[in-house]
N, C-alpha and C. Protein backbone atom coordinates (compact mmCIF):
# COMPACT_ATOMS: atom_id res chain seq x y z
N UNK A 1 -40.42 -8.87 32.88
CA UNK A 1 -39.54 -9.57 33.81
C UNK A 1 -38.24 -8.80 34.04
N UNK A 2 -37.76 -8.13 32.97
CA UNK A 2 -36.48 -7.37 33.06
C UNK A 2 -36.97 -6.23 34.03
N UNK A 3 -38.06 -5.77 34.05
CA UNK A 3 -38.08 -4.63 35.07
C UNK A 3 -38.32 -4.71 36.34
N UNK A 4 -38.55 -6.20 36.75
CA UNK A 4 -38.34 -6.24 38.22
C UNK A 4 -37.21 -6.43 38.81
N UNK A 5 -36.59 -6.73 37.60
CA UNK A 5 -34.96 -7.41 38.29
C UNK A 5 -34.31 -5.73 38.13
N UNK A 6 -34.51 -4.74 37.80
CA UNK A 6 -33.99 -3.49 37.25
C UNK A 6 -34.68 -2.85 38.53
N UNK A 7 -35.73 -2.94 38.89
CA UNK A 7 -36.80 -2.80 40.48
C UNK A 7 -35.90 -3.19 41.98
N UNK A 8 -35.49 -4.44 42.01
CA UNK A 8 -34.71 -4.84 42.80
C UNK A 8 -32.81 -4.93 42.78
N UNK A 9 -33.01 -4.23 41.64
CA UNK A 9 -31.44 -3.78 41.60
C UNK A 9 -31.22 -2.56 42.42
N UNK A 10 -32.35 -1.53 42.24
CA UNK A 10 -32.62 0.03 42.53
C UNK A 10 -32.98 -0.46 43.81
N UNK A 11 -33.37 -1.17 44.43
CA UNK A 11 -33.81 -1.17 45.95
C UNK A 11 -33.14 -0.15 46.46
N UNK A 12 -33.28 1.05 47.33
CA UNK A 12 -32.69 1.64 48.34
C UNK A 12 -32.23 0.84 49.70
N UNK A 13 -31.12 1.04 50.09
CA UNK A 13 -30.98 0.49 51.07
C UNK A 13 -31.37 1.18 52.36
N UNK A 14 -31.49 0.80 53.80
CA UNK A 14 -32.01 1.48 54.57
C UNK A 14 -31.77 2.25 55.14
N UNK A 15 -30.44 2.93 54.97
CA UNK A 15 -29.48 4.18 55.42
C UNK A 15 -28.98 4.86 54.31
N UNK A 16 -29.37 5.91 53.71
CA UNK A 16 -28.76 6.55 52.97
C UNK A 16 -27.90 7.97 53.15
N UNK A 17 -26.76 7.77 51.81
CA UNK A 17 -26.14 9.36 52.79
C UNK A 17 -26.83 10.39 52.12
N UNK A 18 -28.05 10.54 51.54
CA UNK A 18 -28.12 11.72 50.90
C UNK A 18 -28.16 12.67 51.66
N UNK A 19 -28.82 12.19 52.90
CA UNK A 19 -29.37 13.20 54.18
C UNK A 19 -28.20 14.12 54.39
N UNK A 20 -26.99 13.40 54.74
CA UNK A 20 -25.84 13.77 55.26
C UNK A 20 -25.35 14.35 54.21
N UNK A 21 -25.36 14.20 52.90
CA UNK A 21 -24.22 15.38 51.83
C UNK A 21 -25.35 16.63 51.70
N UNK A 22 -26.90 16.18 51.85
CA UNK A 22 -27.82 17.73 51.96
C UNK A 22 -27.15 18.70 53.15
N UNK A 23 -27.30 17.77 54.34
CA UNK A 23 -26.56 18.58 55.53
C UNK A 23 -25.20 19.31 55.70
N UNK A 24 -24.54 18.49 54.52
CA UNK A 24 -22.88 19.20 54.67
C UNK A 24 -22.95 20.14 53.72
N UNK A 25 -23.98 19.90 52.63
CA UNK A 25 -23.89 20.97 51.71
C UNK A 25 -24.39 22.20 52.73
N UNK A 26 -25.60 22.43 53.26
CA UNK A 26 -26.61 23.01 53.72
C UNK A 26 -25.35 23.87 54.50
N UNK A 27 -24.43 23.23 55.14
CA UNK A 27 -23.38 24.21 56.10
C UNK A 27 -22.41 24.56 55.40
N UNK A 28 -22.17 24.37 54.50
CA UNK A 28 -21.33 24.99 53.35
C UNK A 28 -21.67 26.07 52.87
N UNK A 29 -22.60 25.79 52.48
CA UNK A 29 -23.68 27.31 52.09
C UNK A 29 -23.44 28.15 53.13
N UNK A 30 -23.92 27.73 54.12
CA UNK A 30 -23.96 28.91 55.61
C UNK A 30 -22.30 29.45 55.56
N UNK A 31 -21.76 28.78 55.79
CA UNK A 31 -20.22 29.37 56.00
C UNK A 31 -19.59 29.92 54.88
N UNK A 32 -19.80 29.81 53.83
CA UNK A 32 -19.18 30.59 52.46
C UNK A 32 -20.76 32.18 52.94
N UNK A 33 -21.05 31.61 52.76
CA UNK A 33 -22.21 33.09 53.38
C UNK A 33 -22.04 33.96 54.28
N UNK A 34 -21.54 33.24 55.61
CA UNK A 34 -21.06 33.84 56.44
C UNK A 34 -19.93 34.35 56.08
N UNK A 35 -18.47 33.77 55.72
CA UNK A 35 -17.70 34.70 55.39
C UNK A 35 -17.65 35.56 54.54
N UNK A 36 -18.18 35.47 53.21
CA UNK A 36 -18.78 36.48 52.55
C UNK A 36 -19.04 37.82 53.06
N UNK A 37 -20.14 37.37 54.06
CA UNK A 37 -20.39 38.58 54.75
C UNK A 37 -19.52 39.60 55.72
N UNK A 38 -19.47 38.33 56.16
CA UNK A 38 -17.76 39.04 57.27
C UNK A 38 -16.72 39.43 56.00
N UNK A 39 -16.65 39.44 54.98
CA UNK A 39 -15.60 40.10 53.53
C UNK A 39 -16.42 41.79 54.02
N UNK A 40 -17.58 41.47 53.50
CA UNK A 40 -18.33 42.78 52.83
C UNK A 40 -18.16 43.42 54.61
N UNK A 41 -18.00 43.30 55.16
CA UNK A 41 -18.33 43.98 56.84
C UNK A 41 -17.26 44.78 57.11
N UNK A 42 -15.80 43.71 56.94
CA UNK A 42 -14.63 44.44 57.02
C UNK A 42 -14.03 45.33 55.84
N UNK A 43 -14.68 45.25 54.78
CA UNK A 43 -14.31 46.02 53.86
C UNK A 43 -15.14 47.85 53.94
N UNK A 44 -16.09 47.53 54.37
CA UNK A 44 -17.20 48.62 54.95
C UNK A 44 -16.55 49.28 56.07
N UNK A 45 -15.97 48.24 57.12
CA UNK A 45 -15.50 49.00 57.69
C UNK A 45 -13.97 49.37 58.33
N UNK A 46 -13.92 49.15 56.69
CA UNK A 46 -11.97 49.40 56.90
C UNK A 46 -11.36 50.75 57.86
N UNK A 47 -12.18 51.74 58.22
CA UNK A 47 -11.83 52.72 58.46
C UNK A 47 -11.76 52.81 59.96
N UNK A 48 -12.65 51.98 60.64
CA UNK A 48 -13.10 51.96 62.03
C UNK A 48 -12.07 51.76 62.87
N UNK A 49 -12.43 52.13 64.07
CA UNK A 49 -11.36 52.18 64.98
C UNK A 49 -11.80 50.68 65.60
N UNK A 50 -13.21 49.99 65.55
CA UNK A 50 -13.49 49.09 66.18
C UNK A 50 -13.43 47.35 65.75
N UNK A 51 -12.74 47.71 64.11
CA UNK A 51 -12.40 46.80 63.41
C UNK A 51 -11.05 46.36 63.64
């Protein structure tokens, strides 16, 4: 009996944010990546006339 009431405590409700903190993580990632890269690009090409 305790585990249905422990069942319907856990109910999910029908909107969750996990979706949305996967998604903000997911562009977090991208943009620390991206600038990262844009680090390593301008450091490569510190010398350029086109930098």
């Amino acid at each position: 009996m305790a585990h249905s009431n422990t069942a319907q405590f856990h109910h999910s409700p029908s909107f969750s944010f996990k979706p949305l903190f996967a998604i903000r993580d997911f562009f977090a990632l991208i943009a620390s990546a991206w600038s990262e890269a844009k680090d390593m690009e301008q450091k490569s090409h510190k010398n350029s006339v086109n930098w």
